[in-house]
Protein backbone atom coordinates (compact mmCIF):
# COMPACT_ATOMS: atom_id res chain seq x y z
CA UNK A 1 117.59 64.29 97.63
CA UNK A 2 114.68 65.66 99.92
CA UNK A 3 116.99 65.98 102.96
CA UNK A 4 118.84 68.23 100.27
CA UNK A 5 116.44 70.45 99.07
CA UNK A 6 115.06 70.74 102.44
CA UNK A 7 117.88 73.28 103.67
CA UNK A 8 118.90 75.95 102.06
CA UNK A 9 121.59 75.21 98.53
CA UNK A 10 124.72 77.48 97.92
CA UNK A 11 126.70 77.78 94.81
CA UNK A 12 129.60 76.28 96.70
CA UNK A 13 126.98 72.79 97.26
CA UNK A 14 126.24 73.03 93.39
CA UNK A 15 129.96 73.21 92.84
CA UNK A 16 130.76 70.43 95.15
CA UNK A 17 128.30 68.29 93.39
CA UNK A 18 129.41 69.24 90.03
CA UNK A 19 133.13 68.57 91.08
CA UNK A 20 133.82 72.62 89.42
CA UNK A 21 134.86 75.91 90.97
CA UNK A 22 131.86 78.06 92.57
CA UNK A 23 132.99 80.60 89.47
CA UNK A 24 132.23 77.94 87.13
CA UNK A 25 128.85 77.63 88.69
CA UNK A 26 128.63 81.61 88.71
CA UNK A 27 129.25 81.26 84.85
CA UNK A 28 127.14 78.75 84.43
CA UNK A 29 123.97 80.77 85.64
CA UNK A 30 124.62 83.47 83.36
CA UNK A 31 125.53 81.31 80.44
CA UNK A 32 128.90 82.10 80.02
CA UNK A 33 130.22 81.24 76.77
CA UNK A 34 133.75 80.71 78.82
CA UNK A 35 132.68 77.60 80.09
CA UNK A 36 132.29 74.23 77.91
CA UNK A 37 128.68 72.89 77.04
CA UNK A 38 129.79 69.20 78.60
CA UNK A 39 130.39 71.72 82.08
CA UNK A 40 127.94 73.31 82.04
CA UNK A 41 125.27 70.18 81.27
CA UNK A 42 127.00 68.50 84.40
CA UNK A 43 126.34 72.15 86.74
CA UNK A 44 123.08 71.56 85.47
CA UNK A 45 122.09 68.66 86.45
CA UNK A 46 123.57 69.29 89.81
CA UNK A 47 121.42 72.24 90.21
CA UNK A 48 118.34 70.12 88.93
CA UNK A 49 119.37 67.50 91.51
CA UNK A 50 120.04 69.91 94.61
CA UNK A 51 117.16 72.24 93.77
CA UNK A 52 118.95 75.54 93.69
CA UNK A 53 117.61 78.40 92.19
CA UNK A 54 120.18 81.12 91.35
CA UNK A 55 120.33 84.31 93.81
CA UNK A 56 119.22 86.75 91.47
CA UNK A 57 117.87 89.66 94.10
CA UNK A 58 121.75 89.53 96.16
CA UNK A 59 122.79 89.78 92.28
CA UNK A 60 120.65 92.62 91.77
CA UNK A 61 122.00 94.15 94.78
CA UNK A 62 125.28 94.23 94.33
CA UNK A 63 124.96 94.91 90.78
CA UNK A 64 121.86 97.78 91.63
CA UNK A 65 120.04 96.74 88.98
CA UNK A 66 116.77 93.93 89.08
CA UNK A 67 116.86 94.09 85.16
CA UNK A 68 112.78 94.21 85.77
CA UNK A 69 110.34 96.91 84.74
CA UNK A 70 106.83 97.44 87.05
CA UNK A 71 103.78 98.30 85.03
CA UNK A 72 100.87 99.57 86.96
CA UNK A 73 97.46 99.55 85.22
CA UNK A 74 93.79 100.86 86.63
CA UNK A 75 91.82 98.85 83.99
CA UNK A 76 93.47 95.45 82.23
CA UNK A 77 90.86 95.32 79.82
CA UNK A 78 90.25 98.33 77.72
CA UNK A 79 90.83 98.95 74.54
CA UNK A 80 94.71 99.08 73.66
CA UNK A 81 95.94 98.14 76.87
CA UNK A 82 96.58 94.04 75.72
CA UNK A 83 98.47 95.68 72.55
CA UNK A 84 100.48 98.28 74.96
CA UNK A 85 100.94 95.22 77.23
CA UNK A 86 102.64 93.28 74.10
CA UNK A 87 104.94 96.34 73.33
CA UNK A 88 105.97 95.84 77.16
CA UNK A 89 106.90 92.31 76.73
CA UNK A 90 108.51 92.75 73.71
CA UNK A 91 110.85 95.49 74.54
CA UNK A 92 111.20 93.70 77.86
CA UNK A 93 112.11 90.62 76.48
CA UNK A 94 114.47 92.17 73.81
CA UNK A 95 116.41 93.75 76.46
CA UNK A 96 116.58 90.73 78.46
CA UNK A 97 114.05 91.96 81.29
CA UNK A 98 111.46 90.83 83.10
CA UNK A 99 108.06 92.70 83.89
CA UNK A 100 106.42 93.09 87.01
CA UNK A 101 102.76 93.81 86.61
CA UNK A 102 100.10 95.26 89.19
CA UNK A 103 96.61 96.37 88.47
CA UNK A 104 95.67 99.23 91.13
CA UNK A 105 92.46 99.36 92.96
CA UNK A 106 89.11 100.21 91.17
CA UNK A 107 88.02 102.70 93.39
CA UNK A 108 89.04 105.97 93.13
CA UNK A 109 90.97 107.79 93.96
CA UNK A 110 93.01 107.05 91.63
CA UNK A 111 96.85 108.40 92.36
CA UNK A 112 100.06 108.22 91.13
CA UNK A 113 102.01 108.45 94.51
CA UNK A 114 99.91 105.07 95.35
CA UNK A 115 100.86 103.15 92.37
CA UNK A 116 104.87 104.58 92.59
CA UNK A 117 104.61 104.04 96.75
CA UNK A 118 103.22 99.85 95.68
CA UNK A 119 106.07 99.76 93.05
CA UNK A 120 109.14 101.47 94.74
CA UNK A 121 108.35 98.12 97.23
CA UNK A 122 109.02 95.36 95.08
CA UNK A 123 112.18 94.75 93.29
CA UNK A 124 112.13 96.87 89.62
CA UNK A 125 114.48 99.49 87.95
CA UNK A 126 111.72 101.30 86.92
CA UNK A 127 107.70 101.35 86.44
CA UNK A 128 105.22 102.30 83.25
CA UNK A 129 101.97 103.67 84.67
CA UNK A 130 99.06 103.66 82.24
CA UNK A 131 97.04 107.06 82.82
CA UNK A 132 93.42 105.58 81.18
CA UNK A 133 92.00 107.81 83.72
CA UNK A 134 93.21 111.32 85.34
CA UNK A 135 94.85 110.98 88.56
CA UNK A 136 93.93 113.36 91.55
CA UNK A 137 97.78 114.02 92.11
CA UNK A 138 98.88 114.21 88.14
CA UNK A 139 100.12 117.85 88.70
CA UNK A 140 102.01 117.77 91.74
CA UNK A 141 103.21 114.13 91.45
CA UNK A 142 106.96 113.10 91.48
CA UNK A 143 108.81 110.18 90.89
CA UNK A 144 110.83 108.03 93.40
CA UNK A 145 114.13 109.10 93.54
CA UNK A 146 116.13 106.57 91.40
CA UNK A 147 112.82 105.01 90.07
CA UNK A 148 112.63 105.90 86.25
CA UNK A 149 109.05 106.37 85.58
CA UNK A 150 106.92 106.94 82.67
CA UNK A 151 103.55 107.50 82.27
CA UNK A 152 101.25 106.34 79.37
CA UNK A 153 99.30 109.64 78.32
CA UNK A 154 98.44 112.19 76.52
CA UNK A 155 99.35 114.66 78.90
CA UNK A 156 103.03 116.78 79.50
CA UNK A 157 104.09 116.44 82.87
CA UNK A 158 107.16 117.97 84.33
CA UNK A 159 109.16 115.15 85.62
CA UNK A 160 108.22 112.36 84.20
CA UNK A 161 108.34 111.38 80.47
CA UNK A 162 105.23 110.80 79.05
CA UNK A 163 103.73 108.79 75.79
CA UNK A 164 101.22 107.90 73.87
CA UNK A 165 98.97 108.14 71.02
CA UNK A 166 97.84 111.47 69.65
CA UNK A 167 94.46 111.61 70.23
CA UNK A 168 93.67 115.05 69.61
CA UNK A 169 95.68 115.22 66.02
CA UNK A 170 93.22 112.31 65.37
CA UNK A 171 90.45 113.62 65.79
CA UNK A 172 91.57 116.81 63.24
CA UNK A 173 92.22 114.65 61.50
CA UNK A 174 89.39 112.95 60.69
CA UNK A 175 87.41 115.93 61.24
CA UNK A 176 89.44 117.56 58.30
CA UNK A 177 88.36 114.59 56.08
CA UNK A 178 84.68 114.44 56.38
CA UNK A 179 84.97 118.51 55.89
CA UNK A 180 87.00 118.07 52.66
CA UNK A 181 84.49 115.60 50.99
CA UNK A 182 81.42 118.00 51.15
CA UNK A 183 80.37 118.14 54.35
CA UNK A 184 79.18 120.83 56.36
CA UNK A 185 79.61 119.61 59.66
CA UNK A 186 80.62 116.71 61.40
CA UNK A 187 78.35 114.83 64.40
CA UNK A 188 79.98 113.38 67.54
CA UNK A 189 79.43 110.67 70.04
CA UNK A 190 81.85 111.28 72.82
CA UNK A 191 82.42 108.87 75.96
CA UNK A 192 82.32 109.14 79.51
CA UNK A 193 84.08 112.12 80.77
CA UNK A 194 86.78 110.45 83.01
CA UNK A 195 88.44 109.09 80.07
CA UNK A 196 91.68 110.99 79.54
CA UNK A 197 91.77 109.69 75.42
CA UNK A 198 88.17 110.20 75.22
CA UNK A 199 88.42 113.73 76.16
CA UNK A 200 90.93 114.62 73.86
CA UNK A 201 89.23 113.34 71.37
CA UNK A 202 86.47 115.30 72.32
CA UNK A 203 88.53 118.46 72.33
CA UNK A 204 89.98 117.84 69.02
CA UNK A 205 86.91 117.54 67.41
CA UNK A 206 85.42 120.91 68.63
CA UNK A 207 88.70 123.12 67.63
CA UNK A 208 89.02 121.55 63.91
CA UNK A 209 85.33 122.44 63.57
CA UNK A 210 86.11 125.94 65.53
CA UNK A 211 88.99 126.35 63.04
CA UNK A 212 86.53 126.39 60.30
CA UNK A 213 84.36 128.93 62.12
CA UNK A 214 81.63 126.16 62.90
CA UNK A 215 79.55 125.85 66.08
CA UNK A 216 79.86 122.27 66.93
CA UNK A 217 76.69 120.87 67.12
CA UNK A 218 75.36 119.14 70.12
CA UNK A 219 77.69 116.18 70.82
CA UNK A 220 75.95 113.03 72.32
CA UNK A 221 77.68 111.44 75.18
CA UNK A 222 78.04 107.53 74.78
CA UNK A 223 80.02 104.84 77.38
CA UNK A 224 82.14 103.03 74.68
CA UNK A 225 79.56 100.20 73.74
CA UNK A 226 77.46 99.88 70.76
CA UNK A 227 74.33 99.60 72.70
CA UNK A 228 74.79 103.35 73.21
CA UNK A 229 76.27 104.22 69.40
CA UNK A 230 72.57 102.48 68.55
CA UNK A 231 70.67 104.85 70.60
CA UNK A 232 72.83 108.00 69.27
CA UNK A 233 72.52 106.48 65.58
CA UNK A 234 68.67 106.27 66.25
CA UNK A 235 68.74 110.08 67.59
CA UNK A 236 70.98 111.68 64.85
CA UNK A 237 68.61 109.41 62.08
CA UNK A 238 65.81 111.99 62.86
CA UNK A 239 68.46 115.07 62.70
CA UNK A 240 67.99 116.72 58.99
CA UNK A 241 71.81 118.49 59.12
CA UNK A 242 73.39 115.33 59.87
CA UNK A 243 75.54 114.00 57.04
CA UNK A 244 78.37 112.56 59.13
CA UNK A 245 79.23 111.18 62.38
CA UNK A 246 82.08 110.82 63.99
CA UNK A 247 82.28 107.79 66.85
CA UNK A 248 85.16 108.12 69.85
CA UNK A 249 85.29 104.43 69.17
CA UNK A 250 84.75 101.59 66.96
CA UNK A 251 81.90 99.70 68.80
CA UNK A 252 80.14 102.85 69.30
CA UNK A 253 80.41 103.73 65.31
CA UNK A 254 79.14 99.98 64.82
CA UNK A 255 76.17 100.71 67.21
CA UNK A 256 75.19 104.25 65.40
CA UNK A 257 75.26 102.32 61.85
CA UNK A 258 72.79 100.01 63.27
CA UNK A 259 70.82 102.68 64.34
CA UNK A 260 70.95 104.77 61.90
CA UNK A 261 69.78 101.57 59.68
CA UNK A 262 66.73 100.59 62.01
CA UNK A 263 65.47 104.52 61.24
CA UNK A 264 65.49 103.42 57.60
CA UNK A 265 69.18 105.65 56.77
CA UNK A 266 71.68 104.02 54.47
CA UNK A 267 75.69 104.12 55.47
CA UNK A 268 76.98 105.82 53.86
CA UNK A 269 74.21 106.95 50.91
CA UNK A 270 72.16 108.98 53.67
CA UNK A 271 75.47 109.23 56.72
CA UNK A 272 79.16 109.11 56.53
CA UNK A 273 79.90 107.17 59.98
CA UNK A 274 84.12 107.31 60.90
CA UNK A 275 84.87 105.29 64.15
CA UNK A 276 88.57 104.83 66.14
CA UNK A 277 90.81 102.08 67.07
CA UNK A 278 90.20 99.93 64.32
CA UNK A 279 89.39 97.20 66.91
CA UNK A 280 85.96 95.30 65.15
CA UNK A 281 87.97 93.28 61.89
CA UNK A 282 87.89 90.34 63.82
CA UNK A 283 84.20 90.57 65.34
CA UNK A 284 82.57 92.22 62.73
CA UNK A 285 82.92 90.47 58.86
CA UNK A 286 82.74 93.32 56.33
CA UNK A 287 81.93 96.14 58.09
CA UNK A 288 84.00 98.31 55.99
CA UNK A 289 84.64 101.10 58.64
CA UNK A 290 86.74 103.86 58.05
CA UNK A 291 87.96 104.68 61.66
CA UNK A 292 91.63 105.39 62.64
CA UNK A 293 94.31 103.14 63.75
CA UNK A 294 97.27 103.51 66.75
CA UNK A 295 99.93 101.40 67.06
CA UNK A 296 99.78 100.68 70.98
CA UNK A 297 102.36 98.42 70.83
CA UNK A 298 104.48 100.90 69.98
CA UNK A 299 103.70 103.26 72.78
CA UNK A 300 104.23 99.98 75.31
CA UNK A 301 107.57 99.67 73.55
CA UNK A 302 109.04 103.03 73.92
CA UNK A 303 107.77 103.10 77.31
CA UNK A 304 110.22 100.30 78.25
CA UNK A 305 112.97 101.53 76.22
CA UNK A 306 113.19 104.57 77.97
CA UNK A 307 113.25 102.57 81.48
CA UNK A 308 115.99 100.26 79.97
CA UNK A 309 118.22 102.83 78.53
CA UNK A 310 118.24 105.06 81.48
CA UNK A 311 121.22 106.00 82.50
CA UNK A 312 122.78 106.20 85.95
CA UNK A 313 121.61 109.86 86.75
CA UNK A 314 117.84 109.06 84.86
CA UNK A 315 117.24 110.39 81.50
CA UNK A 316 115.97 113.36 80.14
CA UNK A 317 112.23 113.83 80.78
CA UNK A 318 110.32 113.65 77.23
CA UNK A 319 107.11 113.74 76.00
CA UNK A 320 106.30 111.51 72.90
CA UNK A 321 102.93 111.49 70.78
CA UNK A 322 102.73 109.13 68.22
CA UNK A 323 100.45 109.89 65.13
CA UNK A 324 97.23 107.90 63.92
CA UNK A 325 96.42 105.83 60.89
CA UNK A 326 93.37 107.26 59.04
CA UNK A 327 92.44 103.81 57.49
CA UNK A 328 89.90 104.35 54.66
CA UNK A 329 87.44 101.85 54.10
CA UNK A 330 83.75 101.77 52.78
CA UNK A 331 81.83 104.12 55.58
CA UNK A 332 82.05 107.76 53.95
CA UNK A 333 80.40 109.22 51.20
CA UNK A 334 82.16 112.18 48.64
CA UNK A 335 79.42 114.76 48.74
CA UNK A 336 81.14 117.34 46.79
């Protein structure tokens, strides 16, 4: 056997072996239903025994298709991307692809011609990149001729369909519902400023409060842990017109409660705290936050779709937001 599998094995050695036609073999590999299981056990074990793998990239050549999506991602481990990551899989998987997935560099800059010139090199139909930051290039980027490409964010772009959660609408939102139950304003602790989600958050909190013809007071900028919602809970304790706080993410609103606590205020009897992502259930028993959900699987789902479905001449640029869960828990207090 090792003199075998030391040269290189054709579908005409497998079908020698097997005693069947090299179509039989052919059928085999893609689990035709035209050929018996008893002949297809014996091709089989003759592939077992010879150590051939099927050709798939000559397939995939003459067929033009790889039946494999890239994903490029800047940052593996933030909040969402495992979910997206799942959606990718699972659309993947129901379509009967594969994925192909490559984390870009750290260090800026950070470009969309890089990750599509890394992609358009290795053998995929198409490529997701996920936008957690802003790309120098977003504006005058354009996709690889016959390389479908979406991007995962908030943002329109011209020629290439876009997706994700609506971050903005969020934040109305759960501007709008602190407003409705009394109060008068609504406290913010924002994130770094190259987040692209953290932004619009950020901008959607100032116009709902603008829309009501009030100034936004002085946001407090955070960096997404609740080391820093503790120090902004601790500041806005010692602020009189604070009633409620809004967090641009869960650990953060965890963080302010805590601080808000140590300054001897009660959540929600003194301060209405609303967080996002709904990420702490697992870490956190009974924390009882109201915060709002996305379905990032979702977004990683229709991502793929729109890969999979292209058609021959690419498909029709689009540009998808899907809508937040306000999930309300035990965090807000009714001050009307």
């Amino acid at each position: 056997m090792s003199s075998r599998i030391s040269k290189s094995v054709s579908v005409k050695d497998v079908a020698r072996l097997a005693g069947v036609s090299e179509q039989t073999v052919s059928r085999t590999v893609h689990d035709s239903p035209s050929v018996r299981p008893e002949t297809k056990k014996r091709v089989r074990a003759a592939m077992r025994e010879l150590g051939y793998r099927p050709n798939f990239a000559g397939r995939s050549l003459r067929r033009g298709k790889f039946k494999t999506v890239g994903v490029a991602m800047f940052n593996m481990a933030g909040t969402g991307n495992l979910d997206r990551l799942e959606g990718f899989t699972t659309a993947a998987d129901k379509n009967d692809h594969a994925l192909t997935l490559v984390k870009m560099g750290s260090q800026p800059p950070f470009t969309l011609e890089a990750a599509a010139r890394r992609m358009g090199g290795l053998p995929v139909d198409g490529m997701v990149i996920v936008m957690n930051r802003m790309t120098a290039d977003f504006g005058s980027f354009k996709p690889l001729p016959g390389l479908e490409t979406v991007l995962v964010t908030m943002l329109e772009h011209p020629t290439c369909s876009t997706v994700d959660n609506d971050q903005f609408a969020a934040s109305r939102t759960i501007v709008e519902h602190l407003l409705a139950r009394g109060h008068k304003t609504v406290h913010f602790i924002s994130c770094p400023e190259r987040s692209l989600s953290g932004m619009q958050r950020e901008e959607g909190w100032c116009a709902a409060l603008q829309g009501r013809g009030i100034e936004p007071p002085r946001l407090i900028r955070g960096d997404w842990t609740a080391k820093s919602g503790y120090a902004a809970g601790q500041a806005l304790a010692d602020d009189p017109t604070c009633t409620a706080v809004y967090a641009s993410n869960d650990a953060m609103a965890y963080g302010c409660i805590l601080g808000l606590q140590s300054r001897g205020k009660s959540v929600p009897a003194d301060v209405s705290v609303v967080g996002v992502d709904d990420s702490l259930g697992d870490v956190v028993p009974d924390l009882g936050l109201t915060t709002m959900r996305f379905d990032n699987k979702r977004v990683g789902e229709w991502a793929v779709e729109k890969i999979v479905n292209a058609g021959e001449g690419g498909a029709a640029v689009e540009h998808v937001l899907f809508p937040g869960e306000l999930v309300e828990r035990d965090t807000v207090r009714d001050l009307r």
